[in-house]
N, C-alpha and C. Protein backbone atom coordinates (compact mmCIF):
# COMPACT_ATOMS: atom_id res chain seq x y z
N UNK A 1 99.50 78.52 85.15
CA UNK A 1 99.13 79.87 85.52
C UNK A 1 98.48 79.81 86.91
N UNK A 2 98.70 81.13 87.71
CA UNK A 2 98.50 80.84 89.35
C UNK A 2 96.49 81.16 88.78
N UNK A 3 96.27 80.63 90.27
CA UNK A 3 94.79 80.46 90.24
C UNK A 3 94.56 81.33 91.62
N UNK A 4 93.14 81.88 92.10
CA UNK A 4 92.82 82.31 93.09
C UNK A 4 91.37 81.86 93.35
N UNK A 5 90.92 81.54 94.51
CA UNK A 5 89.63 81.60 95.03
C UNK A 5 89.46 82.09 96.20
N UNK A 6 88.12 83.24 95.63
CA UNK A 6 87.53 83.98 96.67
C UNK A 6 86.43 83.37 97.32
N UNK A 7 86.31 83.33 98.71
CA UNK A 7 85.50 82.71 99.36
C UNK A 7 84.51 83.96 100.01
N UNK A 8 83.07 83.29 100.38
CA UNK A 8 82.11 84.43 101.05
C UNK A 8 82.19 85.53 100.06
N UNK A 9 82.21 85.72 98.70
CA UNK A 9 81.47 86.54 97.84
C UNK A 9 79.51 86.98 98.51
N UNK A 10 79.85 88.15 98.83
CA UNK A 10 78.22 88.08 98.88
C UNK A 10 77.53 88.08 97.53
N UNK A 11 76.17 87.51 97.79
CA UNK A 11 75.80 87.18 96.39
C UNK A 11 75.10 88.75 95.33
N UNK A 12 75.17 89.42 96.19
CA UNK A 12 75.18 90.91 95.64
C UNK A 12 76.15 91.53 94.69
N UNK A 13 77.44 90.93 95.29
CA UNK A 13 78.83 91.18 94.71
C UNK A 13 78.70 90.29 93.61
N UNK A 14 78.63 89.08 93.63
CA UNK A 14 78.46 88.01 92.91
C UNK A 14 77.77 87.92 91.44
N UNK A 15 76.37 89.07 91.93
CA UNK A 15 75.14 89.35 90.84
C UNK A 15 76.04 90.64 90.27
N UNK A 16 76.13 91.37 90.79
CA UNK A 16 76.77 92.66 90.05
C UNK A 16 77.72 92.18 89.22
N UNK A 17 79.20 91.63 89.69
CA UNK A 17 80.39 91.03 88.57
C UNK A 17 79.43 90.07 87.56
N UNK A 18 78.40 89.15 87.72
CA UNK A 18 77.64 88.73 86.57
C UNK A 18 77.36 89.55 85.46
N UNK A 19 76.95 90.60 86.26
CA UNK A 19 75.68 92.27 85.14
C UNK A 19 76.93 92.78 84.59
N UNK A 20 77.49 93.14 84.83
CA UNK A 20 79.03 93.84 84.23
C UNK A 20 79.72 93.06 83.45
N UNK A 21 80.12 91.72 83.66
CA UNK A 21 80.69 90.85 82.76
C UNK A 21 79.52 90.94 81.35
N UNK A 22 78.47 90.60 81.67
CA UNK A 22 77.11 90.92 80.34
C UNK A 22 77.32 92.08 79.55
N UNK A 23 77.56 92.95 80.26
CA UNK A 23 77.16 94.42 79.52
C UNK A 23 78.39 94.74 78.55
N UNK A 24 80.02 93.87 79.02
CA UNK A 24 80.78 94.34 78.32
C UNK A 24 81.02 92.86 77.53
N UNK A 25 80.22 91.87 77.46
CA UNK A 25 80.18 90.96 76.70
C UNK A 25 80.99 89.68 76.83
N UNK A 26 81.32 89.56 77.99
CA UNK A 26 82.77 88.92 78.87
C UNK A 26 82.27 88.14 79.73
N UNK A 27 82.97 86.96 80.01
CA UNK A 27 82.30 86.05 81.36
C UNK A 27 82.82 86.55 82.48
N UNK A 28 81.93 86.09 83.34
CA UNK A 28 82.32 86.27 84.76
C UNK A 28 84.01 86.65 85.69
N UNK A 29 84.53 85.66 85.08
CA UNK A 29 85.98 85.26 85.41
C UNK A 29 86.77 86.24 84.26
N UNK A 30 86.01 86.51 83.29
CA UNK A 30 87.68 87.70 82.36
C UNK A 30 87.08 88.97 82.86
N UNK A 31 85.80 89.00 83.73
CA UNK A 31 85.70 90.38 83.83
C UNK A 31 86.65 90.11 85.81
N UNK A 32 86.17 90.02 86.08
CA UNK A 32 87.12 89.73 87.97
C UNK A 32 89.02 89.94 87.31
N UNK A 33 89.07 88.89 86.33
CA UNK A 33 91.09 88.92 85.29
C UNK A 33 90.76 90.51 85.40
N UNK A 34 90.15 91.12 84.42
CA UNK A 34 90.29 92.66 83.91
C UNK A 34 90.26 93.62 85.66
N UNK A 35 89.31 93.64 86.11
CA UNK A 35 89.24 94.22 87.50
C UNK A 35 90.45 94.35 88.03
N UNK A 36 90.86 92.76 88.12
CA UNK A 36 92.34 92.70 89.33
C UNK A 36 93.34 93.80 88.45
N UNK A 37 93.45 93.21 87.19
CA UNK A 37 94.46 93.30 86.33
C UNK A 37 95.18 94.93 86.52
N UNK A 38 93.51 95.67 85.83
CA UNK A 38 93.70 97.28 86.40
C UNK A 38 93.80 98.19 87.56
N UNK A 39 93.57 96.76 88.41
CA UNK A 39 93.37 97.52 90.02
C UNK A 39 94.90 97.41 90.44
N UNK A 40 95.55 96.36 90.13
CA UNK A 40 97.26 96.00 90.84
C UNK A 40 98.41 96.64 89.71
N UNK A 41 97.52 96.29 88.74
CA UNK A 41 99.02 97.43 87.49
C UNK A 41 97.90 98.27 86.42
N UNK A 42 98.64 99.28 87.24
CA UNK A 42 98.02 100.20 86.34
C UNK A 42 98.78 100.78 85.07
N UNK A 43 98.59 101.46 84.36
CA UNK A 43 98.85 101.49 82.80
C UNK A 43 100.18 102.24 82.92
N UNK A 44 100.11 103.28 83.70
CA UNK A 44 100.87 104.12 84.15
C UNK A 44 102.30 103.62 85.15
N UNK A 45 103.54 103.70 84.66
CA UNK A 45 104.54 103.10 85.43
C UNK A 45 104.64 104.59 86.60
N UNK A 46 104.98 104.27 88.12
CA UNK A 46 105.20 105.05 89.11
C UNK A 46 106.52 105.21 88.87
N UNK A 47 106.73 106.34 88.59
CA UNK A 47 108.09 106.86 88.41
C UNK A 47 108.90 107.40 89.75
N UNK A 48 109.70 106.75 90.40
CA UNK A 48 110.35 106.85 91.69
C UNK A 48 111.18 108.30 91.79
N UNK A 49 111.64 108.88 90.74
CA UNK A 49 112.14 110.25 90.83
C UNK A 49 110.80 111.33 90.90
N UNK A 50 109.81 110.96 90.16
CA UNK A 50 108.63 112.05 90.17
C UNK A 50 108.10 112.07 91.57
N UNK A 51 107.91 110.70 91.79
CA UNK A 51 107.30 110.71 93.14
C UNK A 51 108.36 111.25 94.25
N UNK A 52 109.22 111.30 94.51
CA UNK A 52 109.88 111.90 95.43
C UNK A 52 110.41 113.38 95.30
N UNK A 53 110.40 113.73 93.78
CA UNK A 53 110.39 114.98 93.75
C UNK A 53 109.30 116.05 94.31
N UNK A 54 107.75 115.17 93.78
CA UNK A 54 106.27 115.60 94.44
C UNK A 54 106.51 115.49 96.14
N UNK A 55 107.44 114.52 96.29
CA UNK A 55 106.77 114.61 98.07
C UNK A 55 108.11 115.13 98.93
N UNK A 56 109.32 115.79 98.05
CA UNK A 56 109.81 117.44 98.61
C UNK A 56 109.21 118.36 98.42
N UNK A 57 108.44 118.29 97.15
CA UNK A 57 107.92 119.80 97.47
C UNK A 57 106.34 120.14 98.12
N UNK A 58 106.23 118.71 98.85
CA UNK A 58 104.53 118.74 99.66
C UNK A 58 105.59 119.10 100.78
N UNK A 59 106.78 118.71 101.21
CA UNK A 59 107.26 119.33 102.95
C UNK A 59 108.24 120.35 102.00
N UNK A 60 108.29 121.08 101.18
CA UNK A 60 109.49 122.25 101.41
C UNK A 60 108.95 123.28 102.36
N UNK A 61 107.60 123.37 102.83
CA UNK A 61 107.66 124.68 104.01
C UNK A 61 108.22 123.79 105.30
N UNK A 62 107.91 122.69 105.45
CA UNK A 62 108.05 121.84 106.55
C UNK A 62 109.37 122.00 107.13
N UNK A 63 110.80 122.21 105.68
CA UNK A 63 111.92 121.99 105.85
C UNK A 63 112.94 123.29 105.65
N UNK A 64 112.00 124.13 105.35
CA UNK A 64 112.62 125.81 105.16
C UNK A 64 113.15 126.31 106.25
N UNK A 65 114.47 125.98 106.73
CA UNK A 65 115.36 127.10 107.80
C UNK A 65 115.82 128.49 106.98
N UNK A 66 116.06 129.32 108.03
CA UNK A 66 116.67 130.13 107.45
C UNK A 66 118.30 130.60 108.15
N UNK A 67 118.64 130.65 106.59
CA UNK A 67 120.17 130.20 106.75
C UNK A 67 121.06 131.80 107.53
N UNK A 68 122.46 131.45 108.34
CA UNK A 68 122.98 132.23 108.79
C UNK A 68 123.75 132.86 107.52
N UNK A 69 123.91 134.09 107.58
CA UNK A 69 124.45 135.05 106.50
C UNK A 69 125.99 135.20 107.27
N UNK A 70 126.23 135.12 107.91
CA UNK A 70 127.48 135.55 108.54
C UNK A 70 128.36 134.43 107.98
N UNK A 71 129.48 135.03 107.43
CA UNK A 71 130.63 134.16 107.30
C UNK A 71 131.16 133.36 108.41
N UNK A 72 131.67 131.65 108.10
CA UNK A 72 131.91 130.84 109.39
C UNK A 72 133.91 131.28 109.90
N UNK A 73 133.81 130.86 111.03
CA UNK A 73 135.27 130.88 111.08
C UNK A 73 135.91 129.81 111.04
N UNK A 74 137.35 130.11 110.53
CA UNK A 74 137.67 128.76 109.90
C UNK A 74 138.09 127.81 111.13
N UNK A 75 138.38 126.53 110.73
CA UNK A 75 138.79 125.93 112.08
C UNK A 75 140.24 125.63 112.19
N UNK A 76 140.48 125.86 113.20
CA UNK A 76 142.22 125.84 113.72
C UNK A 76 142.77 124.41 114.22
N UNK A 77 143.88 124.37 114.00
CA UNK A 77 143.97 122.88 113.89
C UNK A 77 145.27 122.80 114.65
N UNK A 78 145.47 123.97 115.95
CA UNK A 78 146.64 123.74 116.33
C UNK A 78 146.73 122.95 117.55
């Protein structure tokens, strides 16, 4: 299993992930596992159609022409 080390933790950061690992009864290292875990995958899968449906309709004023009513003429091909 891959491993990571963080270097220059201030020891503030260091004391806090201690107090938090305590409070939920967890060592140090499964509480930092849980942190990453929820911070990079979240529970929720990003659904690639929702999201692009949401970000036409954040520019539909952006992209609103208004269309010619007049019938086109056809094209001649002589």
């Amino acid at each position: 299993m891959p491993a990571v080390t963080i270097r220059n933790l201030s020891k503030e950061t260091h004391r806090a992930l201690k107090h938090r690992a305590a409070l939920h009864g967890s060592s140090t290292e499964a509480e930092i596992r849980l942190i990453l875990e929820e911070t990079v995958r979240p529970n929720t899968r990003v659904k690639i159609g929702t999201e692009l449906a949401e970000f036409g309709k954040s520019l539909r004023h952006a992209l609103k022409t208004d269309r010619d009513s007049r019938p086109t003429e056809p094209a001649v091909f002589d």
